[in-house]
PDB file of N, CA and C in Angstrom:
ATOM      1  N   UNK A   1     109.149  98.281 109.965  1.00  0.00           N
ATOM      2  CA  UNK A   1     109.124  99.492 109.180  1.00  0.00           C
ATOM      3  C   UNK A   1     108.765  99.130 107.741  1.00  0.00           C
ATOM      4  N   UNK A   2     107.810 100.046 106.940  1.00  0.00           N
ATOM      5  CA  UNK A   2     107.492  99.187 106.036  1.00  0.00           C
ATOM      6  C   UNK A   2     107.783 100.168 104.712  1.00  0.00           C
ATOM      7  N   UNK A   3     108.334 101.290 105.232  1.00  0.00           N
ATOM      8  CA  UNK A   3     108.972 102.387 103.928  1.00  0.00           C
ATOM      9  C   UNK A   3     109.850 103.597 104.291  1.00  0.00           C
ATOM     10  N   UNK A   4     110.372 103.965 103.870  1.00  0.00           N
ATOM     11  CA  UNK A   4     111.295 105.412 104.211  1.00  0.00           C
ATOM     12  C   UNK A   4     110.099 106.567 103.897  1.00  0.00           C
ATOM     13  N   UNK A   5     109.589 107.944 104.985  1.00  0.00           N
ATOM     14  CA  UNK A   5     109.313 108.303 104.595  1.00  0.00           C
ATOM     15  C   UNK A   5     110.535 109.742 104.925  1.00  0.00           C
ATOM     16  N   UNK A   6     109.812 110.608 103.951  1.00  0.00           N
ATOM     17  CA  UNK A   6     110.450 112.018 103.765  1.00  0.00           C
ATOM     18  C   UNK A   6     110.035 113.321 104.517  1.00  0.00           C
ATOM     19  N   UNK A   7     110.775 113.921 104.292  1.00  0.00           N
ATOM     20  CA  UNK A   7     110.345 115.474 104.748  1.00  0.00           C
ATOM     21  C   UNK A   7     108.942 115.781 104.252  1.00  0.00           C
ATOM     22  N   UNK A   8     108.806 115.993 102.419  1.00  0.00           N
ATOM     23  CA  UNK A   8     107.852 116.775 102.048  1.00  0.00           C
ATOM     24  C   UNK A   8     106.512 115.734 102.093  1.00  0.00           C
ATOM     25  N   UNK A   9     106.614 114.527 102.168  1.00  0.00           N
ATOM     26  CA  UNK A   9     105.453 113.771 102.565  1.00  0.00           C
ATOM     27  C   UNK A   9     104.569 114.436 103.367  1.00  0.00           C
ATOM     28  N   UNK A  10     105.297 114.187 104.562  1.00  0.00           N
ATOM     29  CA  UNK A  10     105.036 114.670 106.234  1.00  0.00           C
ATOM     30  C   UNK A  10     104.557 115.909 106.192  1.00  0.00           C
ATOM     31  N   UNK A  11     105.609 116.814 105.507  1.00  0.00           N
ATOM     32  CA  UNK A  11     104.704 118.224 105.325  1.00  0.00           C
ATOM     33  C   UNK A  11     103.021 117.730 104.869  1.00  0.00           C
ATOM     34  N   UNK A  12     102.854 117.102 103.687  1.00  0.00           N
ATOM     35  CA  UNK A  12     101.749 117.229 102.831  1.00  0.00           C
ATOM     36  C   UNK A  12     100.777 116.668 104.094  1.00  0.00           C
ATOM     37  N   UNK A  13     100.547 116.290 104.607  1.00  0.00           N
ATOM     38  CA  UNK A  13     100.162 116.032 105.855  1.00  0.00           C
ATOM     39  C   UNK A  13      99.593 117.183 106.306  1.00  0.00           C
ATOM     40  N   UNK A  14     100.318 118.247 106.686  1.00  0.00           N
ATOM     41  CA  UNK A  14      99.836 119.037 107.395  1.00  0.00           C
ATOM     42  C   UNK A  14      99.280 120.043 106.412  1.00  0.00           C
ATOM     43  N   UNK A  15      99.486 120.360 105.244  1.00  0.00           N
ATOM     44  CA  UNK A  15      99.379 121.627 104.495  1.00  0.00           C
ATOM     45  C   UNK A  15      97.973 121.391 103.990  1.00  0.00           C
ATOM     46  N   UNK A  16      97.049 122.060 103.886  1.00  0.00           N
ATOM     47  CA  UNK A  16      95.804 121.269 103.678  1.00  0.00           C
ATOM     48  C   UNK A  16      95.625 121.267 102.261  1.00  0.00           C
ATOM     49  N   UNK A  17      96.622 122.030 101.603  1.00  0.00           N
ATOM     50  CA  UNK A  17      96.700 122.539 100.086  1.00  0.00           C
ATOM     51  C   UNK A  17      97.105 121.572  99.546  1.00  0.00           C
ATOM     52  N   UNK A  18      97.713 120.676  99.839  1.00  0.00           N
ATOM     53  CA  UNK A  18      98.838 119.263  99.621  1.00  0.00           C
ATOM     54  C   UNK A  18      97.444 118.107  99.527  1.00  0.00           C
ATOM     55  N   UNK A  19      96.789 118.184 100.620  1.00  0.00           N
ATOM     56  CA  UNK A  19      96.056 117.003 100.684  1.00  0.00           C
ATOM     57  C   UNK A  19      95.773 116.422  99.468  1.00  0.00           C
ATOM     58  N   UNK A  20      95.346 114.389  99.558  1.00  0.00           N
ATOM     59  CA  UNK A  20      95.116 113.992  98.370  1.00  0.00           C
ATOM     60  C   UNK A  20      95.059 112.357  99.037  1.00  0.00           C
ATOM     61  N   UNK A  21      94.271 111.473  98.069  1.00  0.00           N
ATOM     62  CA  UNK A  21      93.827 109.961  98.687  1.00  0.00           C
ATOM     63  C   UNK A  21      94.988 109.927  98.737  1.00  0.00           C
ATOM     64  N   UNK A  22      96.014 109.798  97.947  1.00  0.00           N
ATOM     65  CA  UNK A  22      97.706 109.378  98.048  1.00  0.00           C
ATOM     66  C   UNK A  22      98.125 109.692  99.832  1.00  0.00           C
ATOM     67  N   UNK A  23      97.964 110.914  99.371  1.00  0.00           N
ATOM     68  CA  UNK A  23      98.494 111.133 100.568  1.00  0.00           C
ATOM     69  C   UNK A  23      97.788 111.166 101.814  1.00  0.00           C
ATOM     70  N   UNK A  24      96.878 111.071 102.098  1.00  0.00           N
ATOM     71  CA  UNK A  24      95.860 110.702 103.487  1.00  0.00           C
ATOM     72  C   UNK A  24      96.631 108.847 103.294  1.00  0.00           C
ATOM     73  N   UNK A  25      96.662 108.106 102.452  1.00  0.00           N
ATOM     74  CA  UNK A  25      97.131 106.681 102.610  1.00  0.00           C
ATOM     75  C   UNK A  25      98.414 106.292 103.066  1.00  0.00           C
ATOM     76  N   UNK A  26      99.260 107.339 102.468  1.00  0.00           N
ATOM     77  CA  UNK A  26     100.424 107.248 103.214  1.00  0.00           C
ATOM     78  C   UNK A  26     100.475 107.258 104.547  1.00  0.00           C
ATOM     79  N   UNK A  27      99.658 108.205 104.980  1.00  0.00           N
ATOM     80  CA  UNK A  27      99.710 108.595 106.518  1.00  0.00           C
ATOM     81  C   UNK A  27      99.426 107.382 107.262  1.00  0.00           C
ATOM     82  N   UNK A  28      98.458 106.935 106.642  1.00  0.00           N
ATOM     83  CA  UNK A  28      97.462 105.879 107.569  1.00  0.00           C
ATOM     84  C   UNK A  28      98.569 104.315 107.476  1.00  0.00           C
ATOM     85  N   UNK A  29      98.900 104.257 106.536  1.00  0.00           N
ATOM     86  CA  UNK A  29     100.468 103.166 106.455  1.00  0.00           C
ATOM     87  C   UNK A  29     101.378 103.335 107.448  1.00  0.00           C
ATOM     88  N   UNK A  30     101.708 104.882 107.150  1.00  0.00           N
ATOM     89  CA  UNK A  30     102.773 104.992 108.095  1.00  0.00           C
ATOM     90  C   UNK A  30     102.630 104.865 109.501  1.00  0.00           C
ATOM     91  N   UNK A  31     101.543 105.116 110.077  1.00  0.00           N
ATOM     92  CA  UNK A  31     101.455 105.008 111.443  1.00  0.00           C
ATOM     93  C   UNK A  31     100.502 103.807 111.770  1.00  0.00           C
ATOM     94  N   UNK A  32     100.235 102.918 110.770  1.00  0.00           N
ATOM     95  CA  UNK A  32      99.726 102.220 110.898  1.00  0.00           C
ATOM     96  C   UNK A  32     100.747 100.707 111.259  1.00  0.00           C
ATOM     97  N   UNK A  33     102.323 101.193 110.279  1.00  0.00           N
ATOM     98  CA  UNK A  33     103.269 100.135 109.989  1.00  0.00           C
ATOM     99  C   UNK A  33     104.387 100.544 110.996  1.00  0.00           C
ATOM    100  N   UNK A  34     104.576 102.288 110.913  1.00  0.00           N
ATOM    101  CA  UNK A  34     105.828 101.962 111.399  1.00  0.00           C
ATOM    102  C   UNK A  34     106.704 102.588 109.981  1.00  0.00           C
ATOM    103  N   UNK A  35     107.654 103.685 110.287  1.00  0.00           N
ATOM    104  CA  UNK A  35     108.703 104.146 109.025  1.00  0.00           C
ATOM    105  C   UNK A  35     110.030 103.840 109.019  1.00  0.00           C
ATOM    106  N   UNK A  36     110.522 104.246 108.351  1.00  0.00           N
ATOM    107  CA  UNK A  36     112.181 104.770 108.752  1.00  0.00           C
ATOM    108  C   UNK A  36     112.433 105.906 107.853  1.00  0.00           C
ATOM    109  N   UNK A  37     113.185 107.256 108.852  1.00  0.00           N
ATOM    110  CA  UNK A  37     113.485 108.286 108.344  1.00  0.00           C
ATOM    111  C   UNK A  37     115.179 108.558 107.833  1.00  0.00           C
ATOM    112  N   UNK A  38     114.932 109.373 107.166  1.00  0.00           N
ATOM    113  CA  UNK A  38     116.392 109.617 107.131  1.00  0.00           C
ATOM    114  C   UNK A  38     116.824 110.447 108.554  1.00  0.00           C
ATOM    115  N   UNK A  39     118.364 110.427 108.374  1.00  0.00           N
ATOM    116  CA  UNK A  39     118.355 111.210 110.081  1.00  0.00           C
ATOM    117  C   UNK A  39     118.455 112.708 109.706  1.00  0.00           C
ATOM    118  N   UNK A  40     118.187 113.276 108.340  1.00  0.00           N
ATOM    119  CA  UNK A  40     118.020 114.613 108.167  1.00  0.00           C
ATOM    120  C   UNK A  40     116.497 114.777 108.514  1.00  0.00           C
ATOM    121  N   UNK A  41     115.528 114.052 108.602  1.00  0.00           N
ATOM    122  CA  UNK A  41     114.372 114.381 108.139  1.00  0.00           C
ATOM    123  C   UNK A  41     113.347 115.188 109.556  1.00  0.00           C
ATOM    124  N   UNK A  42     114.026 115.311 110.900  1.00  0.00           N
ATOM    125  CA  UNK A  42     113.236 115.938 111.334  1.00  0.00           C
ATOM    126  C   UNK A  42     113.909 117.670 111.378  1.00  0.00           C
ATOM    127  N   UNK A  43     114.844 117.729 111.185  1.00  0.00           N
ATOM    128  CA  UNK A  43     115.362 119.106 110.554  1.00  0.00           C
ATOM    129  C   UNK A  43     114.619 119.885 109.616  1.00  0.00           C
ATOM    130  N   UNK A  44     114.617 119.144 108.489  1.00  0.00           N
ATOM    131  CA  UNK A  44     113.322 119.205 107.213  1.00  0.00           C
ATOM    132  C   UNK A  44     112.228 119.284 107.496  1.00  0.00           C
ATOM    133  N   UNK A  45     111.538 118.361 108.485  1.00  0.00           N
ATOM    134  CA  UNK A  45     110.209 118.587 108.841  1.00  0.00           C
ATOM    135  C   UNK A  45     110.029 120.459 109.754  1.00  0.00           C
ATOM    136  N   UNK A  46     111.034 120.455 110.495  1.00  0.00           N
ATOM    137  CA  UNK A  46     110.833 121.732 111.061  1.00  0.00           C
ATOM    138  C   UNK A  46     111.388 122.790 110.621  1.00  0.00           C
ATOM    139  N   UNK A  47     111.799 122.762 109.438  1.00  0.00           N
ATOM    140  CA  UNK A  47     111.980 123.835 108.915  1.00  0.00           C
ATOM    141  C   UNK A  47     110.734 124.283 108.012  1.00  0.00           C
ATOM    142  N   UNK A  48     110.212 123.431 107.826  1.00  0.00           N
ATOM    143  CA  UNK A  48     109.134 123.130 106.373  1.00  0.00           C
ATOM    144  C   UNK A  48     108.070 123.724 107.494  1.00  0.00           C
ATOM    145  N   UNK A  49     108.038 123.722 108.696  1.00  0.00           N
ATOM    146  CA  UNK A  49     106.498 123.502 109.598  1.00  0.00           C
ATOM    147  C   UNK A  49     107.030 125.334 109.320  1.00  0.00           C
ATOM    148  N   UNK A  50     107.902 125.928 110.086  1.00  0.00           N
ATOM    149  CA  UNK A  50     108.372 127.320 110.208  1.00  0.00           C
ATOM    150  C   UNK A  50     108.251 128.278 108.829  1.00  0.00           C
ATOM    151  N   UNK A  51     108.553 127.646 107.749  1.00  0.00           N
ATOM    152  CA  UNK A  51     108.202 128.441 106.672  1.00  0.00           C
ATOM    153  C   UNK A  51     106.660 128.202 106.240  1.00  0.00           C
ATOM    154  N   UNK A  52     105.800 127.255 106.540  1.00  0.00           N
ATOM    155  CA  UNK A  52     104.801 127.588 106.646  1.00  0.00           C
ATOM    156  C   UNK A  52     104.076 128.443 107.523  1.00  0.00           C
ATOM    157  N   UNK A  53     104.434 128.764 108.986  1.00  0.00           N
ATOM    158  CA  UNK A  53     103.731 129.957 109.734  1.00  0.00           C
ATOM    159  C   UNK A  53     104.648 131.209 109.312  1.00  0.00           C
ATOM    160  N   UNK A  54     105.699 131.362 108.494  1.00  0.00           N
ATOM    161  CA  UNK A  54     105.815 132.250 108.025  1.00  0.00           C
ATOM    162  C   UNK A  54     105.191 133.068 106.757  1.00  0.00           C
ATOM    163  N   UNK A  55     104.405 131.925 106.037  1.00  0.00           N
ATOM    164  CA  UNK A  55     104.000 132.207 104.871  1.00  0.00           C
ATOM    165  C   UNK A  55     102.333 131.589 105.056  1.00  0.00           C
ATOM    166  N   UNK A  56     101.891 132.158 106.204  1.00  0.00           N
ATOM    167  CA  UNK A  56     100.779 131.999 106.646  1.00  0.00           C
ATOM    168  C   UNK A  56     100.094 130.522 106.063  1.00  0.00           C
ATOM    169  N   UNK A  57     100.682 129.864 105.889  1.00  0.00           N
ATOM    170  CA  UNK A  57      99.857 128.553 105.565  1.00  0.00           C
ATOM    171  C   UNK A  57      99.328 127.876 106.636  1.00  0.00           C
ATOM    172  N   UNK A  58      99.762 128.074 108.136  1.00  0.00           N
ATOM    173  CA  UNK A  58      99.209 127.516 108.925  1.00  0.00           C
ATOM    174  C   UNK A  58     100.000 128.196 110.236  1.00  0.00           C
ATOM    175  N   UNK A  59      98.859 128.577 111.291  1.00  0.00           N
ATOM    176  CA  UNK A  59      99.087 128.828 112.745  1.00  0.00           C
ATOM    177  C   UNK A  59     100.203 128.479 113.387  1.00  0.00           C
ATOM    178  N   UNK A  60     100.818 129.032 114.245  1.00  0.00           N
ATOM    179  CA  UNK A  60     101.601 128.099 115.399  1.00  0.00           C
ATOM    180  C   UNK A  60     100.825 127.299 116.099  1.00  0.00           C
ATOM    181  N   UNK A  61      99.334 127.394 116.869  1.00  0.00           N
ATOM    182  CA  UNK A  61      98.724 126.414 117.235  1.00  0.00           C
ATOM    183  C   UNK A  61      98.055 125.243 115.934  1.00  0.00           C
ATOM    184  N   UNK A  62      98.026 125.293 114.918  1.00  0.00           N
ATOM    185  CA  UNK A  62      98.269 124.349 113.892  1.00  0.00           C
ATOM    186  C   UNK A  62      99.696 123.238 113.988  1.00  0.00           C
ATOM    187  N   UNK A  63     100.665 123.981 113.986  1.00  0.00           N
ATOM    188  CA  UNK A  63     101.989 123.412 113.906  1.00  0.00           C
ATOM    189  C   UNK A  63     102.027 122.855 115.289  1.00  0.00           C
ATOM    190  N   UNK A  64     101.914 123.058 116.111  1.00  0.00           N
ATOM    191  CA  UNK A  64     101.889 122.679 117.505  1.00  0.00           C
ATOM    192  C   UNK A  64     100.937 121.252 117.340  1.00  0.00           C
ATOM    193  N   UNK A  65      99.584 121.246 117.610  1.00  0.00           N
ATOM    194  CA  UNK A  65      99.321 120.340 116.934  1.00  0.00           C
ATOM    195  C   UNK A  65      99.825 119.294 116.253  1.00  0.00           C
ATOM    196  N   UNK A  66     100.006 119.620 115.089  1.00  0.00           N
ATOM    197  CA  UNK A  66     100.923 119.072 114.362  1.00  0.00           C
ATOM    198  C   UNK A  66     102.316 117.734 114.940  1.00  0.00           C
ATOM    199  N   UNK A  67     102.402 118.409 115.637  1.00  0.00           N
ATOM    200  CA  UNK A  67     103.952 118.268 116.481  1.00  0.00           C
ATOM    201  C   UNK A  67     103.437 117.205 117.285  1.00  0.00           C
ATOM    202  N   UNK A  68     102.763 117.345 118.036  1.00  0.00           N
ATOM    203  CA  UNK A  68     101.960 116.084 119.079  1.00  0.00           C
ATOM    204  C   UNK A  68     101.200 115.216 117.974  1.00  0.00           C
ATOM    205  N   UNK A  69     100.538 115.359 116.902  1.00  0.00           N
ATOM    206  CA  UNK A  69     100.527 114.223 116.202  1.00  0.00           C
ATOM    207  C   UNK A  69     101.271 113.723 115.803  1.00  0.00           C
ATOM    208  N   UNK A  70     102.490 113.907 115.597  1.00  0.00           N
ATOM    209  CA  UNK A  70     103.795 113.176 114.982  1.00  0.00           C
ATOM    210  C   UNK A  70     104.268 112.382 115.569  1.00  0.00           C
ATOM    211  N   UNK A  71     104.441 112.633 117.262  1.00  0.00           N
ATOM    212  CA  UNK A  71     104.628 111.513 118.386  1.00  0.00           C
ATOM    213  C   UNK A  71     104.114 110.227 118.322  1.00  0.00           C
ATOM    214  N   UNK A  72     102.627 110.303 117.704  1.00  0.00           N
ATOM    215  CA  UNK A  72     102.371 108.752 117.827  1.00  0.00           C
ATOM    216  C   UNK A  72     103.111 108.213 116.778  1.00  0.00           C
ATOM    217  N   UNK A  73     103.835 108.640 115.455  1.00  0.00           N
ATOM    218  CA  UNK A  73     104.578 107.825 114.547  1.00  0.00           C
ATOM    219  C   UNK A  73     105.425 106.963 115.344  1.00  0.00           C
ATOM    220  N   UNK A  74     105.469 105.643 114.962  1.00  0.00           N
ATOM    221  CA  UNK A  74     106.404 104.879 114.670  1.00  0.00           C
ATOM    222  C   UNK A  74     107.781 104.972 113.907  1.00  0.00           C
ATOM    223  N   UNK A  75     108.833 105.781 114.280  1.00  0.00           N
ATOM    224  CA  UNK A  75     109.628 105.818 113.588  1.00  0.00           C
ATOM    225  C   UNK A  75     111.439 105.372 113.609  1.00  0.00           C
ATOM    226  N   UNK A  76     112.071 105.036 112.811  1.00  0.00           N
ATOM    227  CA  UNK A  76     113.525 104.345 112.997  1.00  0.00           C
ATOM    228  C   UNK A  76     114.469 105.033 112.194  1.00  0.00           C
ATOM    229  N   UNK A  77     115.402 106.040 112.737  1.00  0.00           N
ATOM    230  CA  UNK A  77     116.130 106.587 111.874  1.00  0.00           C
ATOM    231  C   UNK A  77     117.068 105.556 111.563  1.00  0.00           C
ATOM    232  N   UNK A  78     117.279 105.470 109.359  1.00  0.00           N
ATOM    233  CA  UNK A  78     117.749 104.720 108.579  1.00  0.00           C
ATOM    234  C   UNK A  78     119.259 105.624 108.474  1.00  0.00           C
ATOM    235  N   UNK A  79     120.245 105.049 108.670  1.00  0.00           N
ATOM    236  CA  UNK A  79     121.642 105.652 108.438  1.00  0.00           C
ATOM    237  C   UNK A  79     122.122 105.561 106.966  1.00  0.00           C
TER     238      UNK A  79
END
């Protein structure tokens, strides 16, 4: 694991409004290395995905999506 990542990272990921080299690099680290989350952080992630199809930032078949790309992460919840 080669960093803790967060909720709003992960969001920025998906939000296309967020995008940025920063953050396309993170991504590519993270699933490239391997993370560790906090054990709040997939709570956060799905709450964050839900207020975005509430606030039209993105589809349920977006978020869905979404959701199956997250599977390939590498991840280790950090206590």
């Amino acid at each position: 694991m080669s960093f803790v990542l967060d909720a709003s990272m992960t969001l920025a990921w998906h939000f296309e409004d967020e995008a940025s080299a920063e953050v396309r690099s993170v991504a590519h680290r993270a699933f490239a290395d391997g993370v560790a989350i906090p054990q709040h952080w997939l709570l956060e992630v799905i709450s964050g995905l839900l207020r975005g199809e509430r606030r039209n930032r993105a589809s349920p078949a977006c978020t869905q999506q979404f959701i199956v790309f997250l599977q390939d992460l590498s991840a280790e919840v950090d206590d």
